[in-house]
Protein backbone atom coordinates (compact mmCIF):
# COMPACT_ATOMS: atom_id res chain seq x y z
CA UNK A 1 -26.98 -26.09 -11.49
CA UNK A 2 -23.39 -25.38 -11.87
CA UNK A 3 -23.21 -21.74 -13.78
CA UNK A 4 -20.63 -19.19 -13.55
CA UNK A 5 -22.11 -15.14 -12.93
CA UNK A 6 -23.71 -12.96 -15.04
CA UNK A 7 -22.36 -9.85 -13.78
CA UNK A 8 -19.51 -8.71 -11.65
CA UNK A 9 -18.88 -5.45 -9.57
CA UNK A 10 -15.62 -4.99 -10.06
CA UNK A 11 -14.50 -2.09 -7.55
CA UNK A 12 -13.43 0.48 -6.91
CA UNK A 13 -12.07 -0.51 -3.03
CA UNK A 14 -13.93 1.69 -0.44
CA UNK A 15 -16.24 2.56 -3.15
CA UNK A 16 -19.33 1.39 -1.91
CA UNK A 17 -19.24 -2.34 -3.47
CA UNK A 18 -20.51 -3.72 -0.32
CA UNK A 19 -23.53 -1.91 -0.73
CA UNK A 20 -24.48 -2.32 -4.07
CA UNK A 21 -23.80 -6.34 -3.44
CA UNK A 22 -26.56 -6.52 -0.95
CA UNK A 23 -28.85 -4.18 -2.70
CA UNK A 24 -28.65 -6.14 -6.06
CA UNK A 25 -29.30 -8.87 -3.50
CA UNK A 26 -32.56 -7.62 -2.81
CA UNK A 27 -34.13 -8.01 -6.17
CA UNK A 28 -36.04 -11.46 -6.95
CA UNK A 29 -34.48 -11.95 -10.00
CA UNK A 30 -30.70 -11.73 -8.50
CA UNK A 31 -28.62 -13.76 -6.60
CA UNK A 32 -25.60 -12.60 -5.23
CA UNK A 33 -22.69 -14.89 -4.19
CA UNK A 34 -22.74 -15.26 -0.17
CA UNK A 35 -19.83 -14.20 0.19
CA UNK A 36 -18.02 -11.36 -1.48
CA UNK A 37 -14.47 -10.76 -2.30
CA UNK A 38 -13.95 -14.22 -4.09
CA UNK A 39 -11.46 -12.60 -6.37
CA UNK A 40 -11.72 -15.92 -8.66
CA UNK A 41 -10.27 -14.19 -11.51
CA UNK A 42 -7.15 -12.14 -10.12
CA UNK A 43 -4.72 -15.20 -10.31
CA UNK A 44 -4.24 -17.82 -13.18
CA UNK A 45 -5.72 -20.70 -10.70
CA UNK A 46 -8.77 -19.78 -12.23
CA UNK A 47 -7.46 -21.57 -15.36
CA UNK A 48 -7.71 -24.85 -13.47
CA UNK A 49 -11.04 -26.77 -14.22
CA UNK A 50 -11.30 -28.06 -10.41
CA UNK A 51 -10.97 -24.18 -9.30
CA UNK A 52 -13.26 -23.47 -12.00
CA UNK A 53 -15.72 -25.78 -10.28
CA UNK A 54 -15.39 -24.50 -7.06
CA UNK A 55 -16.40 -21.06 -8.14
CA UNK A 56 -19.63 -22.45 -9.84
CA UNK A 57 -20.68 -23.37 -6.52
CA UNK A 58 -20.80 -20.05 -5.44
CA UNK A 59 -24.06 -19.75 -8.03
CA UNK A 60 -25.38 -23.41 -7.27
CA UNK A 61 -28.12 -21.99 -5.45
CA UNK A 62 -29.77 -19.91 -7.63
CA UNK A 63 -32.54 -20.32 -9.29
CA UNK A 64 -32.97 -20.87 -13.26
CA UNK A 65 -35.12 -17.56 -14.20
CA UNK A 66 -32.41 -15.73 -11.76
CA UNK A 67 -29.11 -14.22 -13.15
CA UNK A 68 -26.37 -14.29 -10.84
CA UNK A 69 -23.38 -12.16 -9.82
CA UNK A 70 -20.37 -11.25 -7.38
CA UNK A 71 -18.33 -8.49 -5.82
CA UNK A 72 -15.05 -8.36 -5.70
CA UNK A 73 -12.21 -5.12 -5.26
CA UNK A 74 -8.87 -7.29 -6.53
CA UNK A 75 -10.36 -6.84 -9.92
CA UNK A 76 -9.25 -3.32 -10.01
CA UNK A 77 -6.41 -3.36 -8.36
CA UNK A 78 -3.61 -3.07 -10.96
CA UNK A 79 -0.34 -3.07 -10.48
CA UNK A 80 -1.01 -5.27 -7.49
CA UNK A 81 -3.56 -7.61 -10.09
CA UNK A 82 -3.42 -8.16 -13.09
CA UNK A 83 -5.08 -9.99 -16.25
CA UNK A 84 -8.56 -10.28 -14.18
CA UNK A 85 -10.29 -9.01 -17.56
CA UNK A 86 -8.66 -11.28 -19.98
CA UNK A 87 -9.37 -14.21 -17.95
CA UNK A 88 -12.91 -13.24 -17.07
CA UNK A 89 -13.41 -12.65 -20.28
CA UNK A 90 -11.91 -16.00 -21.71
CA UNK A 91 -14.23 -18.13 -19.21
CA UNK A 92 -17.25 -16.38 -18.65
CA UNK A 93 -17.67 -15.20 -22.73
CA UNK A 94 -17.99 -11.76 -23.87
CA UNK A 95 -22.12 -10.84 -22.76
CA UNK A 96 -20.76 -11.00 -18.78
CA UNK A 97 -21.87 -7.65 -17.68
CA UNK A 98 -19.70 -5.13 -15.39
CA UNK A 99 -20.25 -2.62 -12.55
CA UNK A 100 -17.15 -0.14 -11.22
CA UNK A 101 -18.55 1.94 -8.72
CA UNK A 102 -16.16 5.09 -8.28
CA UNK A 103 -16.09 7.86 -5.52
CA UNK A 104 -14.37 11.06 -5.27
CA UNK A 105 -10.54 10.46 -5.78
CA UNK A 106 -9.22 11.58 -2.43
CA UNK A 107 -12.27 10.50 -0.24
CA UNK A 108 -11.59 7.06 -1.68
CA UNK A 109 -8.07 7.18 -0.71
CA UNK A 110 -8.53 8.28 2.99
CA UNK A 111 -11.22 5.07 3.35
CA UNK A 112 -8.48 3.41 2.19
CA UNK A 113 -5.74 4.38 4.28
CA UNK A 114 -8.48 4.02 7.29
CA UNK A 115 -9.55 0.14 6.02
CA UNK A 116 -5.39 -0.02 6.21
CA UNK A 117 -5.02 1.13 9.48
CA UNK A 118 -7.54 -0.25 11.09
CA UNK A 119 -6.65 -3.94 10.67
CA UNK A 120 -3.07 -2.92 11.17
CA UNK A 121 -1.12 -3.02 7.84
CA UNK A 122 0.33 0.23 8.73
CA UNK A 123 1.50 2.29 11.41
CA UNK A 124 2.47 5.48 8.81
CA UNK A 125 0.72 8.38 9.09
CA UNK A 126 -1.53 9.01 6.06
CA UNK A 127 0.46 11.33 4.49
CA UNK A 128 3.41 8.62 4.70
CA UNK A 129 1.25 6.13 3.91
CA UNK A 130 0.40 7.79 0.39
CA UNK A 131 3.60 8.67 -0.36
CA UNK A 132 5.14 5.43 0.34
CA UNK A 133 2.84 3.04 -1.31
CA UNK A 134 1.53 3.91 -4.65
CA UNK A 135 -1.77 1.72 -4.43
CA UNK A 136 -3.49 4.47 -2.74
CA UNK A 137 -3.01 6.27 -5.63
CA UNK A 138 -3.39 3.72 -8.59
CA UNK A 139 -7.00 2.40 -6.92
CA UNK A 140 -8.04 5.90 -7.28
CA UNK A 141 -6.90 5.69 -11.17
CA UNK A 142 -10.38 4.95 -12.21
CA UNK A 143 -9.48 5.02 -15.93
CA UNK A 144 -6.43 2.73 -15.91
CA UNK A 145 -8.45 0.01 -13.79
CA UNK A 146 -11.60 0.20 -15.85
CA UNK A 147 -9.74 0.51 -19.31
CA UNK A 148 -9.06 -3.12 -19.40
CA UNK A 149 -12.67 -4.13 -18.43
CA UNK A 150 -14.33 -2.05 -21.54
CA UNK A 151 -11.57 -3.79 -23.91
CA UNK A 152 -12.31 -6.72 -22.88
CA UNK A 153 -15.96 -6.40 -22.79
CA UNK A 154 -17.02 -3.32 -24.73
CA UNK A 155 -18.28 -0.06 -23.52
CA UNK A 156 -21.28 -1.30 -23.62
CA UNK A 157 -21.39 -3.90 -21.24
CA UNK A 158 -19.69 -1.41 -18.37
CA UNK A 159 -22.35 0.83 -15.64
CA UNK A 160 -19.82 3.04 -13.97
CA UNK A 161 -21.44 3.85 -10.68
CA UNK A 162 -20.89 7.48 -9.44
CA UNK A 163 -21.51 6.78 -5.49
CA UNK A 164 -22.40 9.65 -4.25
CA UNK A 165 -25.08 10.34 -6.77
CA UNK A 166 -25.93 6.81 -6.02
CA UNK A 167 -26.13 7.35 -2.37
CA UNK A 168 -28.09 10.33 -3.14
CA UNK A 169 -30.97 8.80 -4.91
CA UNK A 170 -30.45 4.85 -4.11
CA UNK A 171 -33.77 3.86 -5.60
CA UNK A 172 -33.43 5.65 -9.01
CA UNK A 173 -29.75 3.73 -8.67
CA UNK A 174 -30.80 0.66 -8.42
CA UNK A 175 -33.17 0.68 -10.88
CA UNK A 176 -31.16 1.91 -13.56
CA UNK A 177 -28.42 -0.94 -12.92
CA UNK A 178 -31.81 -3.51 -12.86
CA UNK A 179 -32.36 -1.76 -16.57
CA UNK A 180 -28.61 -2.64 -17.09
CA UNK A 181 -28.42 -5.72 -16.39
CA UNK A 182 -32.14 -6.68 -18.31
CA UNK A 183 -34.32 -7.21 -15.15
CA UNK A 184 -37.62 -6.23 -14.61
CA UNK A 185 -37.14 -3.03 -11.92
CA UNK A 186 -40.46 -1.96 -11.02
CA UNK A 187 -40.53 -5.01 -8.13
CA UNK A 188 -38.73 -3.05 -6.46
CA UNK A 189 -40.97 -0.12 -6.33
CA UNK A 190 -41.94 -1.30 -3.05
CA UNK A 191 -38.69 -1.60 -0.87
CA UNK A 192 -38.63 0.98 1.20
CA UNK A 193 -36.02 3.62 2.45
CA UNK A 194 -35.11 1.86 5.62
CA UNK A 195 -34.79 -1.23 4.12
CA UNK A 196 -32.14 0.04 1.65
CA UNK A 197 -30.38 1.60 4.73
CA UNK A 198 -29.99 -1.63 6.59
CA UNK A 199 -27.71 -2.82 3.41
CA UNK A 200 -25.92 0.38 3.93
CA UNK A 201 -21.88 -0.82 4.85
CA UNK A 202 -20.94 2.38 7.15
CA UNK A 203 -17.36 1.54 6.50
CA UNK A 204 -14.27 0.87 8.51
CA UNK A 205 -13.90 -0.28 11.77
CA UNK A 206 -13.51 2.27 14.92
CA UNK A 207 -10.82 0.19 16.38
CA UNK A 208 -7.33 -0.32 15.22
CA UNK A 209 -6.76 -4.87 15.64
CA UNK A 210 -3.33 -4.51 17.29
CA UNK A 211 -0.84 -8.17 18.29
CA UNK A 212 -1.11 -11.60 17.37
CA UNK A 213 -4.12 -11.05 15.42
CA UNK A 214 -2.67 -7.93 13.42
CA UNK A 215 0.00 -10.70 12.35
CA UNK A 216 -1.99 -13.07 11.27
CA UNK A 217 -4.56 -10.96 9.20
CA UNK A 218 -1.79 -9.86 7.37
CA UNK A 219 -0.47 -13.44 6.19
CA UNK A 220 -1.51 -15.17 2.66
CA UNK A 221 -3.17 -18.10 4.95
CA UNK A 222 -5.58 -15.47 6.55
CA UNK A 223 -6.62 -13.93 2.97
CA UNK A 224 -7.28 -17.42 1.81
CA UNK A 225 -9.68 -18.32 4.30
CA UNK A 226 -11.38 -14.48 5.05
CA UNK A 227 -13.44 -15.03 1.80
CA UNK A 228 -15.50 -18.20 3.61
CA UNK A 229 -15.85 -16.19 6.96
CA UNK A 230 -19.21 -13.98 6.80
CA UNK A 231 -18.30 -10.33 7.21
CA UNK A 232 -20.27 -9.87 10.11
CA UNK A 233 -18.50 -12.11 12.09
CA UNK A 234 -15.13 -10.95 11.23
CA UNK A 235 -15.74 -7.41 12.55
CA UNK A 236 -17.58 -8.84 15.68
CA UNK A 237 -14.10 -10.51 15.78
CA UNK A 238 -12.57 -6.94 15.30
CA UNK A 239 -14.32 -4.99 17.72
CA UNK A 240 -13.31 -7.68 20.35
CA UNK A 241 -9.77 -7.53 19.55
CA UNK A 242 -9.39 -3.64 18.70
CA UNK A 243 -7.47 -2.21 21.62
CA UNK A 244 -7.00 1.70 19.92
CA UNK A 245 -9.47 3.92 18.99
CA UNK A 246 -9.20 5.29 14.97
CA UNK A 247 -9.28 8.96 14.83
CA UNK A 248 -12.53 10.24 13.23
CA UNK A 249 -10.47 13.10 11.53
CA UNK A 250 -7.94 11.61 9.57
CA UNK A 251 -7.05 13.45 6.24
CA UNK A 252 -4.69 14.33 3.95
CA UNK A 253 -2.51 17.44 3.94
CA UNK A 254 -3.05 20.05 1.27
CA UNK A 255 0.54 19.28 0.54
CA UNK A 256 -0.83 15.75 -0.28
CA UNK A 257 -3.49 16.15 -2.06
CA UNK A 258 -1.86 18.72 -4.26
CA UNK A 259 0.80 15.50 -4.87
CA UNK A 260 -2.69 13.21 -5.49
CA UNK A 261 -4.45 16.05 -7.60
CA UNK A 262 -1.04 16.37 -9.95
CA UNK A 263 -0.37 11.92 -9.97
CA UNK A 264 -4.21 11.73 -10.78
CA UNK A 265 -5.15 14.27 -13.29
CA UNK A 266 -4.02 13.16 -16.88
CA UNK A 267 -6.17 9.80 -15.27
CA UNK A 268 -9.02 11.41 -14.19
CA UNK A 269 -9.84 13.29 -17.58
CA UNK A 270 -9.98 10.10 -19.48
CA UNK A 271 -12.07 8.80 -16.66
CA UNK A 272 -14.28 11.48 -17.48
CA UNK A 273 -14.11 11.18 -21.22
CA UNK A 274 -14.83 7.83 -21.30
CA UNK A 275 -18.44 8.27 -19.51
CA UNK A 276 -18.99 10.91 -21.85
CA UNK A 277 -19.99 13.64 -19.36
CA UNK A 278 -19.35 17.71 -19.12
CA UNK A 279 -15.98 17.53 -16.80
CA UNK A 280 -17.74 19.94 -14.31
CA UNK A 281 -20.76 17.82 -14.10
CA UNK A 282 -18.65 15.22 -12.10
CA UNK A 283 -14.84 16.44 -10.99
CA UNK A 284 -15.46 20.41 -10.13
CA UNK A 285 -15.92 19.20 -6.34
CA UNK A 286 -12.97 16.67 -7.42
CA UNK A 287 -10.89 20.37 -7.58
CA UNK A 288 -12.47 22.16 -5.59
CA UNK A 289 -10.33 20.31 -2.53
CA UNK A 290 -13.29 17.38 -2.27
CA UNK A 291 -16.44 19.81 -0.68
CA UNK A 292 -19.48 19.12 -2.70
CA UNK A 293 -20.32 22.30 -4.94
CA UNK A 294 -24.27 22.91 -4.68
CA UNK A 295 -23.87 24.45 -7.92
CA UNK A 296 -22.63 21.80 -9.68
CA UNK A 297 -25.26 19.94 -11.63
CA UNK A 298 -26.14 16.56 -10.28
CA UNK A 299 -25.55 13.86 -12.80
CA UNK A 300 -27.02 10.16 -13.31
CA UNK A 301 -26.08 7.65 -10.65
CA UNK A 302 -24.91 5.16 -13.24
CA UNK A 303 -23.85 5.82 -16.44
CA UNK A 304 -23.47 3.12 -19.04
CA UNK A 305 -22.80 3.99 -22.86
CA UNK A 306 -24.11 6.69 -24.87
CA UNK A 307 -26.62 5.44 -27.66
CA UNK A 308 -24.53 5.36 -31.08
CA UNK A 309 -27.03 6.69 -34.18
């Protein structure tokens, strides 16, 4: 049966989207596409009815009494995206459900620079790097990506996902986004730690892809096709072709981050108004240069709306 998804995780890039795609995965009642990153709705080909079909047959396998969803990062990426929520919205119908996992700011960024790196789109230093191209700092702009998402789809049908609460407690995770998204969660009582771990994405590649390949992984033909090649393989393919090692220690300057802290801030507070949560409960390690506080109080892994009375 030709269907389109019932939820989508949104983002945030190098938020930990990989990993809540395979452990959604797990659940009987879920089927996740195959392959992630099909970023169907961050161009207006998805208007087209044979494009439209295509995507459906990302779902064709899943069974009636399962809902169905996706992962994919271009859907918060604005400026580089745009309209993804309006035309989501417009096909799918206003019930499809959302999930924007989020990280701390700066961490976030530094993944990102790394992911960057590593399959050679840059050869700036991070510091450069952040100061040269503003994406770094508009993915980590959690309220201006998610903003269009809740207008388009009310607060109510948003679960921000705070991953490293998440990571913290993965089971008590997952089974509030199962309550989220109207699934039964106590199947997964049973799924163990180590199986969780296995779904774990450990992040970037250790080895910088360097020549010819660099080139092509760059080009509009190579982003086209990536989407049908199973992640697996293309890192096998990486780790073959990597000829320089990634530092382990990259980071930003304190000169940096003040610049990220000061771009971010005004951003960040509407972030944190919108999931309706005491500022210090979430963003005190946020200014307190990115070390987690062990006084801080630890906070839900997923938040969706408060209850209106």
């Amino acid at each position: 049966m030709l269907r389109y998804p019932d939820f989508l995780i949104v983002g945030a890039m190098k938020a930990g989207t990989t990993t809540l795609h395979a452990d959604l995965g797990l659940h009987p009642s879920v089927y996740t596409s195959d392959l992630k990153e099909l970023a169907f709705f961050s161009s207006e080909a998805c208007l087209e009815s044979g494009n439209q079909r295509l995507y459906k047959r990302h779902f064709e396998k899943a069974a009636s009494d399962q809902i169905c969803g996706e992962a994919s990062t271009q859907y918060t990426k604005i400026p580089q995206f745009t309209g993804s929520a309006e035309r989501a919205a417009s096909i799918v119908g206003p019930d499809l459900k959302i999930i924007y996992a989020v990280r701390e700011p700066l961490d976030r960024i530094v993944s990102h620079y790394v992911h960057e790196f590593s399959r050679g789109a840059t050869d700036l230093s991070i510091d450069d790097a952040v100061r040269s191209d503003k994406r770094y700092i508009a993915f980590s702009s959690y309220y201006q990506q998610i903003k269009p998402w809740v207008g388009a789809f009310g607060r109510g049908n948003v679960a921000i996902v705070v991953f490293e609460e998440y990571m913290r407690n993965r089971g008590r995770g997952l089974r509030q986004l199962c309550d989220f998204l109207g699934i039964d969660s106590s199947v997964l009582e049973n799924r163990g730690a180590e199986e969780l771990k296995s779904h774990l994405n450990h992040g970037s590649a250790q080895y910088r892809v360097e020549g010819a390949f660099a080139k092509l992984i760059t080009t509009r033909s190579y982003r086209a096709v990536r989407r049908y090649v199973p992640e697996n393989i293309r890192k096998r393919v990486q780790r073959a072709v990597g000829r320089r090692r990634i530092p382990s220690d990259v980071n930003l300057s304190l000169a940096t981050r003040s610049l990220v802290t000061q771009e971010i801030l005004a951003d960040q507070y509407s972030f944190i108004d919108l999931l309706g949560i005491d500022s210090d409960g979430l963003w005190e390690q946020w200014r307190g240069g990115g070390a987690i506080d062990s006084g801080v109080k630890s906070i839900s892994p997923v938040l969706t709306a408060r209850p209106t009375h």
